[in-house]
C-alpha atoms as a PDB file:
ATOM      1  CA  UNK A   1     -23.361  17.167  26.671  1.00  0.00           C
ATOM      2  CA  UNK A   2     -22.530  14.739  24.394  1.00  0.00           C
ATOM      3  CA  UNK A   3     -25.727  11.587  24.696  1.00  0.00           C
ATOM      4  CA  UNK A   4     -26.052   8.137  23.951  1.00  0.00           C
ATOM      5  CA  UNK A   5     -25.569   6.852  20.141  1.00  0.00           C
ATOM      6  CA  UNK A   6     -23.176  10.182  19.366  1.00  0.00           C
ATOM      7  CA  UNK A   7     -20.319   9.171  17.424  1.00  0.00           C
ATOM      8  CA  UNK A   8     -16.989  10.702  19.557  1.00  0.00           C
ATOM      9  CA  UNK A   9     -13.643  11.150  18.419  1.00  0.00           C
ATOM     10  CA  UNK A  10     -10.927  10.394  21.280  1.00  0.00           C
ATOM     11  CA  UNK A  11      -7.632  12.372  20.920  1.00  0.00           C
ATOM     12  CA  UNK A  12      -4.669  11.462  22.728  1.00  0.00           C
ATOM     13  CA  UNK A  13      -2.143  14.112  23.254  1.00  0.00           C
ATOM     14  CA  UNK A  14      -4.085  16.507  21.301  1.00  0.00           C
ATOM     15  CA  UNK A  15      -3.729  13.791  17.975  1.00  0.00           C
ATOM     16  CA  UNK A  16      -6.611  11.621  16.450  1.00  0.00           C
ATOM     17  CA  UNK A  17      -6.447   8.387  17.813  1.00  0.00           C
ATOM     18  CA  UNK A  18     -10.121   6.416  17.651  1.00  0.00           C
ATOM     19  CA  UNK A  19     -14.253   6.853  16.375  1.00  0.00           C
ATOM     20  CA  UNK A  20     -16.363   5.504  19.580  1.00  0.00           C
ATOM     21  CA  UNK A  21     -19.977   5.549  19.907  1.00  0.00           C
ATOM     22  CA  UNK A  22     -21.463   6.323  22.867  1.00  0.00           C
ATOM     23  CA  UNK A  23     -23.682   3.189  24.050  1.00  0.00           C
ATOM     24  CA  UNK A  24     -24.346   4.236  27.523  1.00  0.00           C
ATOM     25  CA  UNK A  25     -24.102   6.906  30.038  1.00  0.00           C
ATOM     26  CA  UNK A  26     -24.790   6.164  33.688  1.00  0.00           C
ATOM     27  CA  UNK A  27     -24.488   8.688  36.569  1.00  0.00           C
ATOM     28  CA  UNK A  28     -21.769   7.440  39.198  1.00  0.00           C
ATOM     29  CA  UNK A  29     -22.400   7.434  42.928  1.00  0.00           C
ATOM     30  CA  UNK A  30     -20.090  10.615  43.161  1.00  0.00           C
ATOM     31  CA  UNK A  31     -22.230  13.594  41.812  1.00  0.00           C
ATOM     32  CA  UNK A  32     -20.851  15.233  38.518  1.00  0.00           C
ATOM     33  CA  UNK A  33     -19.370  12.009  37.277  1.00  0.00           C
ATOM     34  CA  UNK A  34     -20.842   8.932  34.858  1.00  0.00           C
ATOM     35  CA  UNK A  35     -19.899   5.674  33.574  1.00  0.00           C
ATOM     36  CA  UNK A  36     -20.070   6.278  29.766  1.00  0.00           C
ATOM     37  CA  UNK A  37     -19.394   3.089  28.429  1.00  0.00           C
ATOM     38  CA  UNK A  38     -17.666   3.838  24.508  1.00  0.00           C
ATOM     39  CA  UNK A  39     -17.840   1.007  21.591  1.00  0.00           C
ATOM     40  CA  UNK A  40     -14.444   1.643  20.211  1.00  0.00           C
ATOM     41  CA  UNK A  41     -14.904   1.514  16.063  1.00  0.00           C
ATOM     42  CA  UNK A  42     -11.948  -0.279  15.579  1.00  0.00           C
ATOM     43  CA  UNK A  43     -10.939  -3.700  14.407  1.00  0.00           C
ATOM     44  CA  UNK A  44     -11.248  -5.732  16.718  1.00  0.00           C
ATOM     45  CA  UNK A  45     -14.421  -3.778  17.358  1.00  0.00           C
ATOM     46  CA  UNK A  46     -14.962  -3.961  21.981  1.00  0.00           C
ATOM     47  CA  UNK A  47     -16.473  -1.891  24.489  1.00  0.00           C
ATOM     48  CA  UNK A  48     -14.354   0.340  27.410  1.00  0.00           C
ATOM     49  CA  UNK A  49     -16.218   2.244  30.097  1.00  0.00           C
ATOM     50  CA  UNK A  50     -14.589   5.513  31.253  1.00  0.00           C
ATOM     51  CA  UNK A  51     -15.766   6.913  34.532  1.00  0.00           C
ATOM     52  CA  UNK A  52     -15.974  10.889  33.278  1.00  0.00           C
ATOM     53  CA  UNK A  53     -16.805  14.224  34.897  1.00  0.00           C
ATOM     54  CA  UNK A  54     -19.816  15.783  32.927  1.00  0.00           C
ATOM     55  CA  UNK A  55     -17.669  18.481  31.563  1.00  0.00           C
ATOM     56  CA  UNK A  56     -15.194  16.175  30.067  1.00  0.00           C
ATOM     57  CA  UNK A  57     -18.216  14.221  28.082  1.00  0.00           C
ATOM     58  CA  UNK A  58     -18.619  18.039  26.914  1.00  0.00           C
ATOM     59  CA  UNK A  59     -15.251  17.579  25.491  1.00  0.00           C
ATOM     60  CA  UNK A  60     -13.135  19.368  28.353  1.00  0.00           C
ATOM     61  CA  UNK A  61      -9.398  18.228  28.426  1.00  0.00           C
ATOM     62  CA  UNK A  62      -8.689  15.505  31.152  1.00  0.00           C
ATOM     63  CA  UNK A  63      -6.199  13.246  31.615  1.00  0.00           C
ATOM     64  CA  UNK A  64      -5.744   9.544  32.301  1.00  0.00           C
ATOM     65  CA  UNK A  65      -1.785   7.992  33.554  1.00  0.00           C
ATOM     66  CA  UNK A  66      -0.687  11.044  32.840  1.00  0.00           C
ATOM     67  CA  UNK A  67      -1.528  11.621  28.996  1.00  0.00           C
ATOM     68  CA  UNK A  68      -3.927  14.522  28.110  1.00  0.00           C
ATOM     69  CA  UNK A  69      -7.433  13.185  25.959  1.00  0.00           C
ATOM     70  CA  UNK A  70     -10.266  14.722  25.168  1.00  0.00           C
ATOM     71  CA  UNK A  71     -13.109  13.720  23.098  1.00  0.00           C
ATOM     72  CA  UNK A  72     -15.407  15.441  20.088  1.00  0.00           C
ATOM     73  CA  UNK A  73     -18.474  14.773  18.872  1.00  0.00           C
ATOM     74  CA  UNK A  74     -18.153  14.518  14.957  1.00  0.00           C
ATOM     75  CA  UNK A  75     -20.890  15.909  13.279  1.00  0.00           C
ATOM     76  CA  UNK A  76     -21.979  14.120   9.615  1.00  0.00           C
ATOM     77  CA  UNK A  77     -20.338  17.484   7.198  1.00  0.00           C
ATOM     78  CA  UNK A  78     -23.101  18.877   4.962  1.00  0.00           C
ATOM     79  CA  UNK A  79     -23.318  17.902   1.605  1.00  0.00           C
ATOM     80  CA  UNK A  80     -22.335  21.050  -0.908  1.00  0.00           C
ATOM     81  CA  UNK A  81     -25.267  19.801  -3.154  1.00  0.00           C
ATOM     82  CA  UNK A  82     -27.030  16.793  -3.231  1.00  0.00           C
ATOM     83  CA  UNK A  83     -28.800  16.058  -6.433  1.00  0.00           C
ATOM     84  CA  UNK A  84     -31.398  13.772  -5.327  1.00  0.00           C
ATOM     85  CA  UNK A  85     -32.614  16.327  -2.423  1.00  0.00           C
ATOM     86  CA  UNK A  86     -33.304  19.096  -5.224  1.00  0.00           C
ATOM     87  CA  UNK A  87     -34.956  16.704  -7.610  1.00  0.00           C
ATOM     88  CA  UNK A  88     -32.149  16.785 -10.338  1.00  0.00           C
ATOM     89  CA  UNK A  89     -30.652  13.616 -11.933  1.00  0.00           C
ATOM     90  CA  UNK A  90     -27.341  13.911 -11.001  1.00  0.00           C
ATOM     91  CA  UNK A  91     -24.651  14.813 -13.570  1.00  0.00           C
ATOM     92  CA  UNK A  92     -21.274  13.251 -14.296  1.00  0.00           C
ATOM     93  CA  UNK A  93     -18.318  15.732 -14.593  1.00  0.00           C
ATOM     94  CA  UNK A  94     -17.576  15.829 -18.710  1.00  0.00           C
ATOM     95  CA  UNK A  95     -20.933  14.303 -19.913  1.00  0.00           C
ATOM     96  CA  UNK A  96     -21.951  16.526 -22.839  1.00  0.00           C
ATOM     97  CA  UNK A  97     -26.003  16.556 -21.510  1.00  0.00           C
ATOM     98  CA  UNK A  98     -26.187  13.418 -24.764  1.00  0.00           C
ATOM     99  CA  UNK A  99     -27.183  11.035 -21.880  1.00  0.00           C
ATOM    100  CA  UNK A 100     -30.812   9.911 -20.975  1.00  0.00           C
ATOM    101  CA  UNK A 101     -32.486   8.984 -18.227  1.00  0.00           C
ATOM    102  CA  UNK A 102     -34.807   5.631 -17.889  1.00  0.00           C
ATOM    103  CA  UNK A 103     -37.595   5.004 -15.727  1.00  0.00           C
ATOM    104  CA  UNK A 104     -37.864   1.775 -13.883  1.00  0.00           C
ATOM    105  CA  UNK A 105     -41.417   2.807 -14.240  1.00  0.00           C
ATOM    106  CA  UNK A 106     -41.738   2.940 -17.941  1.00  0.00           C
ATOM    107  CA  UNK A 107     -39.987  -0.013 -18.854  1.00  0.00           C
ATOM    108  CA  UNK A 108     -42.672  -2.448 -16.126  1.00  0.00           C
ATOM    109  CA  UNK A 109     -45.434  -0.693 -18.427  1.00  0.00           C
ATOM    110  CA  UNK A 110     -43.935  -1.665 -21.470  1.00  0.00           C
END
């Protein structure tokens, strides 16, 4: 189940519509079902609360007046290769290997 500070995306009628964060999920007197209150990341940025089953924060289909949503939790994509990870100054694409690196800590010795 999708928790507190996940980043969702909300489709409507199976097409992208918003990014929300969840800020809050409380259970509801009716067992199976929480208030998950969503900060819509949007301009003008506000906060909705959705009363959900626990299988729709999952990202189960539900519907609300009538329109299918559903939401997703997006996951940040891995990087292919990130330079400063592996220790290797990053290259630019076309640079003929001429270029040189300086050290912020060579030139306060200097």
């Amino acid at each position: 189940m999708a928790s507190e500070g996940d980043i969702v995306l909300i489709y409507f009628e199976d097409k992208p519509l918003a990014f929300a964060r969840i800020e809050e999920i409380l259970p509801d007197p009716k067992r199976s079902w929480y208030h998950v209150k969503l900060l819509m990341l949007q301009v003008p940025v506000h906060a909705i609360t959705w009363v959900l089953r626990d299988s729709y924060i999952d990202g189960a289909e539900f519907t609300m007046n009538g329109k299918k949503i559903r939401m997703e939790i997006v996951v940040c994509p891995e990087d292919p290769e990130d330079p400063f990870k592996s220790g290797k100054s990053p290259e630019k694409p076309g640079d003929s290997g001429g270029a040189r690196i300086i050290s912020f800590t060579d030139i306060k010795k200097k």
